[in-house]
Protein backbone atom coordinates (compact mmCIF):
# COMPACT_ATOMS: atom_id res chain seq x y z
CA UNK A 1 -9.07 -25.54 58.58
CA UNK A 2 -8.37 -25.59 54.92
CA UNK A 3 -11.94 -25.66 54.03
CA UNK A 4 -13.37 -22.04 53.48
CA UNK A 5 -16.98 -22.98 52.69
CA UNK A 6 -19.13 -21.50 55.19
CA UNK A 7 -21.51 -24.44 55.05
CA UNK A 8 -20.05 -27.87 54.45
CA UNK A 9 -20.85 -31.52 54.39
CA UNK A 10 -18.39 -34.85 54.01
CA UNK A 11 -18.28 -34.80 50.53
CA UNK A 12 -17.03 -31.60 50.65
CA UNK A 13 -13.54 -32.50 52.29
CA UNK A 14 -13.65 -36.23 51.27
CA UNK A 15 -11.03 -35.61 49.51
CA UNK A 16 -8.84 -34.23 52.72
CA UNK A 17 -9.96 -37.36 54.63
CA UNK A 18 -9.25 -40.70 54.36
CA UNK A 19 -12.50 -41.95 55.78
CA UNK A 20 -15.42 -40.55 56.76
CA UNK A 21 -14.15 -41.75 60.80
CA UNK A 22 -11.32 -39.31 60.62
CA UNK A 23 -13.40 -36.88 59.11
CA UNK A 24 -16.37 -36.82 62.59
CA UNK A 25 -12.59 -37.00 64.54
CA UNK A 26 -11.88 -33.80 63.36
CA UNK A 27 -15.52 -32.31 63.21
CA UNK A 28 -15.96 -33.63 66.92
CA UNK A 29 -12.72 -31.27 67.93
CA UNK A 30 -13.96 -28.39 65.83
CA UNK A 31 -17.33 -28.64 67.33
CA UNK A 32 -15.79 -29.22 70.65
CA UNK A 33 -13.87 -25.54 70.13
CA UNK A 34 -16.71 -23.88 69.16
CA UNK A 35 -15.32 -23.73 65.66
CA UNK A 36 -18.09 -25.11 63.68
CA UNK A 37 -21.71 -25.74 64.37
CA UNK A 38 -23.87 -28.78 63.45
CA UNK A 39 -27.24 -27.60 61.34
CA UNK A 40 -28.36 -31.18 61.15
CA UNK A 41 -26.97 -34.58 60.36
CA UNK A 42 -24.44 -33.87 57.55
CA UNK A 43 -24.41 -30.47 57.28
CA UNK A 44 -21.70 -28.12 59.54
CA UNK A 45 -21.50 -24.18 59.40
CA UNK A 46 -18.03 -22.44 60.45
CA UNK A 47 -17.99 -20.17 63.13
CA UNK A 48 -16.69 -17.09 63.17
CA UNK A 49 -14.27 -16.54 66.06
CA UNK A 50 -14.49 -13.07 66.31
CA UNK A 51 -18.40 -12.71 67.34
CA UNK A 52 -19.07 -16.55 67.98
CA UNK A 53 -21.52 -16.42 65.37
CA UNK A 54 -21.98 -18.78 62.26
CA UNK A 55 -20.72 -16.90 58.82
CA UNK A 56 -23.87 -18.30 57.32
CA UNK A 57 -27.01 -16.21 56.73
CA UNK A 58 -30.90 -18.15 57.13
CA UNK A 59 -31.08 -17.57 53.55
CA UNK A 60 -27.57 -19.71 52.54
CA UNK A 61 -28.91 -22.03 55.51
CA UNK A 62 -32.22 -22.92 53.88
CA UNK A 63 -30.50 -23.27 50.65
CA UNK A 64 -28.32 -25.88 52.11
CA UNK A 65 -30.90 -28.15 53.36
CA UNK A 66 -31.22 -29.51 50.15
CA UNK A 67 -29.74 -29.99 47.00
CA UNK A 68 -32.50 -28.23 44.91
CA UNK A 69 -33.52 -25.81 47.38
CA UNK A 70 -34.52 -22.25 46.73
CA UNK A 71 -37.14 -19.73 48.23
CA UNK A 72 -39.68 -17.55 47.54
CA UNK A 73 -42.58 -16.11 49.35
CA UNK A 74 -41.79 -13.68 52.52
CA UNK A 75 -38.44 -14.62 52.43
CA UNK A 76 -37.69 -13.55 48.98
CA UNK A 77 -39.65 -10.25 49.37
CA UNK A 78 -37.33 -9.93 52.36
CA UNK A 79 -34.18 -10.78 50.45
CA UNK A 80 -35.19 -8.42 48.02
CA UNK A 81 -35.78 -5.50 50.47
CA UNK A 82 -39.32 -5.60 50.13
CA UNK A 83 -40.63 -6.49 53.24
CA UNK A 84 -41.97 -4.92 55.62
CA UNK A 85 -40.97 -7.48 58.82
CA UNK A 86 -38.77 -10.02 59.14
CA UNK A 87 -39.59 -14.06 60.32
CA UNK A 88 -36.91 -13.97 62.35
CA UNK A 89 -38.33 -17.16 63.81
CA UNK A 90 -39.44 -18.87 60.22
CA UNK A 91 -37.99 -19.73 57.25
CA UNK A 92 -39.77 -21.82 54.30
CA UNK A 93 -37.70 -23.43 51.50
CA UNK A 94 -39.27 -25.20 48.62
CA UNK A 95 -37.66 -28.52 47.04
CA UNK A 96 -39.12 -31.34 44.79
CA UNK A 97 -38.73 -33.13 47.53
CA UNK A 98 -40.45 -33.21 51.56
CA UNK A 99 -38.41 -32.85 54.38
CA UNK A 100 -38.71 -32.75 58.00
CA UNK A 101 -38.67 -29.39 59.74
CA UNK A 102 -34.76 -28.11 60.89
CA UNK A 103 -34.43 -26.13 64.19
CA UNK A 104 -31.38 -24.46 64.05
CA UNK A 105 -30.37 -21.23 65.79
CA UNK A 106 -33.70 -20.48 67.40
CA UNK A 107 -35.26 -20.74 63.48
CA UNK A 108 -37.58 -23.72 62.46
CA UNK A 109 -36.79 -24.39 58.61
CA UNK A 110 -39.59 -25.66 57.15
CA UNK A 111 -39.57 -27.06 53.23
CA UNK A 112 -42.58 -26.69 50.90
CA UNK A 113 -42.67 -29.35 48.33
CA UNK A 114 -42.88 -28.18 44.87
CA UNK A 115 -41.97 -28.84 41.18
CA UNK A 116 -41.98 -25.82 40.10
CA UNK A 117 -38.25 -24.60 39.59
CA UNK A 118 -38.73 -21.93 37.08
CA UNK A 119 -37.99 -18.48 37.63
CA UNK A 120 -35.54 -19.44 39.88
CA UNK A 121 -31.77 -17.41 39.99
CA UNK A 122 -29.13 -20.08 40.78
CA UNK A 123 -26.38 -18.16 43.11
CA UNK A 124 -24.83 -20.45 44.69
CA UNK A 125 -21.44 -19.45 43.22
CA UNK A 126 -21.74 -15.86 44.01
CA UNK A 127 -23.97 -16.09 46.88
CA UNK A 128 -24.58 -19.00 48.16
CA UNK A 129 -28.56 -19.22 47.43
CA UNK A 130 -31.12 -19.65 45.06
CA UNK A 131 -34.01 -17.95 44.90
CA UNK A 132 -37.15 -17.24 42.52
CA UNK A 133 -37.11 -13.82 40.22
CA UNK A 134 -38.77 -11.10 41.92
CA UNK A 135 -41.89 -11.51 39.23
CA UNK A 136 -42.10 -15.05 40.71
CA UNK A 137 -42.25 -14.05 44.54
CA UNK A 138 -44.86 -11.37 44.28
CA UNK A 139 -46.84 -13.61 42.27
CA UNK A 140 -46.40 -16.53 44.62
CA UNK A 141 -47.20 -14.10 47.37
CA UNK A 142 -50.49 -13.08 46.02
CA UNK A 143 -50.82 -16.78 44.94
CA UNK A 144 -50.35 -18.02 48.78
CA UNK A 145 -50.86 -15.08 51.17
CA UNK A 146 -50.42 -16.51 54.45
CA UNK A 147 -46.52 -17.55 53.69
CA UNK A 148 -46.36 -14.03 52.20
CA UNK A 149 -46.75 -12.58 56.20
CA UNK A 150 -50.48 -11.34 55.25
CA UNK A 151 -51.97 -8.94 52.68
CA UNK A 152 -50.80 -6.06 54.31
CA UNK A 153 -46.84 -7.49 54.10
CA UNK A 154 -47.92 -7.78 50.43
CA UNK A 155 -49.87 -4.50 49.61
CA UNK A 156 -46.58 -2.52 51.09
CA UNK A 157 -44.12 -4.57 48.88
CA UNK A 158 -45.56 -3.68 45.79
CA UNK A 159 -45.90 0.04 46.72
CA UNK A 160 -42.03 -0.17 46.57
CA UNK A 161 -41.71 -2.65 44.20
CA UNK A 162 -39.46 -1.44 41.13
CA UNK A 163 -40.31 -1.92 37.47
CA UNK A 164 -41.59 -5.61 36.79
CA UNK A 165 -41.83 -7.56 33.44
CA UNK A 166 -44.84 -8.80 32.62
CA UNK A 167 -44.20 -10.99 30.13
CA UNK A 168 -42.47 -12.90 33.10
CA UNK A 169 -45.40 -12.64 35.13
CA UNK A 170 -47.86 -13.61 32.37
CA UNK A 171 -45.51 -16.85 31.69
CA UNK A 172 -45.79 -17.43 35.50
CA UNK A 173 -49.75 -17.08 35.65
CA UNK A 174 -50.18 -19.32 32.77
CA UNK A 175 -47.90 -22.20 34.60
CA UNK A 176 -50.12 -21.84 37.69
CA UNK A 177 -53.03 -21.92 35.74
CA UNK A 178 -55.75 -20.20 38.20
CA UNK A 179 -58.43 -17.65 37.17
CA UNK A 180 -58.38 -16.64 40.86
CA UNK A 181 -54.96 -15.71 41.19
CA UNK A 182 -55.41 -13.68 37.57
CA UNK A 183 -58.05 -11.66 39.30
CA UNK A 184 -56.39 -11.06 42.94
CA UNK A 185 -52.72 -10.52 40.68
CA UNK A 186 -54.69 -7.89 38.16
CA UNK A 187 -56.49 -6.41 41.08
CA UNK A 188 -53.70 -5.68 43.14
CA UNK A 189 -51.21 -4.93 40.74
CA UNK A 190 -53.98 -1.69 39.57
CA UNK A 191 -54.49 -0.71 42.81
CA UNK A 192 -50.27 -0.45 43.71
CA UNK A 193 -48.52 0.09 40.24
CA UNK A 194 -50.99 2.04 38.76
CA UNK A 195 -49.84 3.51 34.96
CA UNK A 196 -47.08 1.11 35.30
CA UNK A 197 -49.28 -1.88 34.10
CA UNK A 198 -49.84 -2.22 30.35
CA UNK A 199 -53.35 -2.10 29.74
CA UNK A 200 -52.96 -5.53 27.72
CA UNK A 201 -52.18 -7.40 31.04
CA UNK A 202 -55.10 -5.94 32.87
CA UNK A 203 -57.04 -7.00 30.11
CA UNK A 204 -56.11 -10.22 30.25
CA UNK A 205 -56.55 -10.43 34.18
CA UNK A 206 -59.75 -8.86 33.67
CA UNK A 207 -60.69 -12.22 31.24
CA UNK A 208 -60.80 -14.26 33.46
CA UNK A 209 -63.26 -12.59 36.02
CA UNK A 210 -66.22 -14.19 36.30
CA UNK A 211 -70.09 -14.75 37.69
CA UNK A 212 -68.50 -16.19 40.94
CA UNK A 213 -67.66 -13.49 43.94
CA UNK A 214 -64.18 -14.30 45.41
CA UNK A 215 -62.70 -12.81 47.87
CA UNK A 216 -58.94 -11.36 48.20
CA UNK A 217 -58.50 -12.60 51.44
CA UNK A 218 -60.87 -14.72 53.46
CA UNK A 219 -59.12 -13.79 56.52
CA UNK A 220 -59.89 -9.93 56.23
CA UNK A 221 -62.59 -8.43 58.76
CA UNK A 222 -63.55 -5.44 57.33
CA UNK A 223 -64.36 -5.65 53.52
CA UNK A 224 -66.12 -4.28 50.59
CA UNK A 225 -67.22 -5.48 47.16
CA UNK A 226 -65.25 -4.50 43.81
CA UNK A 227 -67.75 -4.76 41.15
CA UNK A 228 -64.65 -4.16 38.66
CA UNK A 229 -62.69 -7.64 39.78
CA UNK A 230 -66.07 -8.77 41.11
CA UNK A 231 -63.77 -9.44 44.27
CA UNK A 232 -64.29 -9.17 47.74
CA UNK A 233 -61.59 -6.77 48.99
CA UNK A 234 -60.43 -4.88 52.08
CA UNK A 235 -62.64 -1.76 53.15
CA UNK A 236 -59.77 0.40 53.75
CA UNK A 237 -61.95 3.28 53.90
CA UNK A 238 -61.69 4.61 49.78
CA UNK A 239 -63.85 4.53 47.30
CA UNK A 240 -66.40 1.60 47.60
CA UNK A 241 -68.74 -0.03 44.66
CA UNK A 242 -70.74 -1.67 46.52
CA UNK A 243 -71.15 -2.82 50.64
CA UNK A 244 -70.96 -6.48 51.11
């Protein structure tokens, strides 16, 4: 096979075939040989004969399921070493368009619609993905918890996380435009980075608290009440302002 693309469509070999007929001729042998898998309807991924395993990874998979697709969430905090668990039976990919869910593999890819593309880091050349800054996924983490793999998935990435810019993440709070996510992004980042935050960006986080109690995390069971953030938060067993 001349093509060495791991993950392939028609229009990638069009150009080899004279029609698209001769081209499912030669997929159906491949595919009979156990030399190249079908993802879905269009897309292929080569095999590799010495473990019988696709060359692909779920992150160049997802990234192939459509033309603008990236990620962001768990899977980028996994990409980026920062998680603490992997969805080994998940993946989430967000395009401007909606798609039906893919099983492929024993993994259900599932696409978030969004038109949001900023922040994102085209690799496709190099890689073979594209995926958000890692400003963007800890923000879209805090911003959407449950896709993150939970608070606690969340709280341990940024205990690791390396230095951030903040004027990144202050671009990407102002896009999303949500007091709440100012709060839960200036509480959280004080609790985990510590001296690493500039004072100015807890300030502004801090602006935007007001009369209204949220919580962190609706889902939590045990929590207290941060009369700083005026958040609820998880009673983890440290210093509390006041019981809830």
């Amino acid at each position: 096979m001349k093509q060495k693309k791991i993950l392939f469509t028609y229009g990638d070999l069009k150009d080899e075939y004279s029609n698209k007929n001769s081209f499912n001729v030669f997929i159906f042998r491949l595919m009979k040989k156990g030399k190249v898998k079908l993802v879905k309807r269009g897309l292929y991924a080569l095999v590799d004969p010495s473990t019988e395993n696709i060359y692909a990874s779920k992150f160049q998979i997802g990234c192939a399921l459509a033309s603008d697709a990236y990620f962001s969430y768990h899977e980028a905090l996994e990409y980026y070493g920062l998680a603490n668990q992997s969805f080994v039976s998940s993946f989430t990919y967000i395009s401007k368009t909606f798609y039906h869910d893919v099983d492929f593999e024993e993994v259900t890819y599932s696409c978030k619609k969004s038109n949001d593309d900023s922040f994102v880091l085209d690799k496709m050349k190099e890689e073979g993905i594209r995926v958000v800054t890692l400003e963007r996924a800890i923000v879209d983490s805090i911003d959407n918890i449950t896709l993150a793999g939970g608070l606690e998935e969340i709280e341990n990435a940024l205990d690791d996380t390396p230095k951030l810019n903040f004027e990144d993440i202050k671009h990407i709070l102002k896009k999303k435009d949500k007091a709440i996510l100012y709060i839960k992004v200036g509480y959280l980042f004080e609790k985990h980075l510590g001296k690493n935050v500039p004072s100015s960006f807890l300030k502004l986080c801090l602006s935007k608290v007001s009369k209204h109690v949220n919580y962190l995390d609706k889902s939590l069971n045990k929590t207290k009440y941060n009369k700083k953030w005026n958040l609820i938060v998880e009673d983890d067993g440290g210093m509390i302002d006041e019981l809830f």
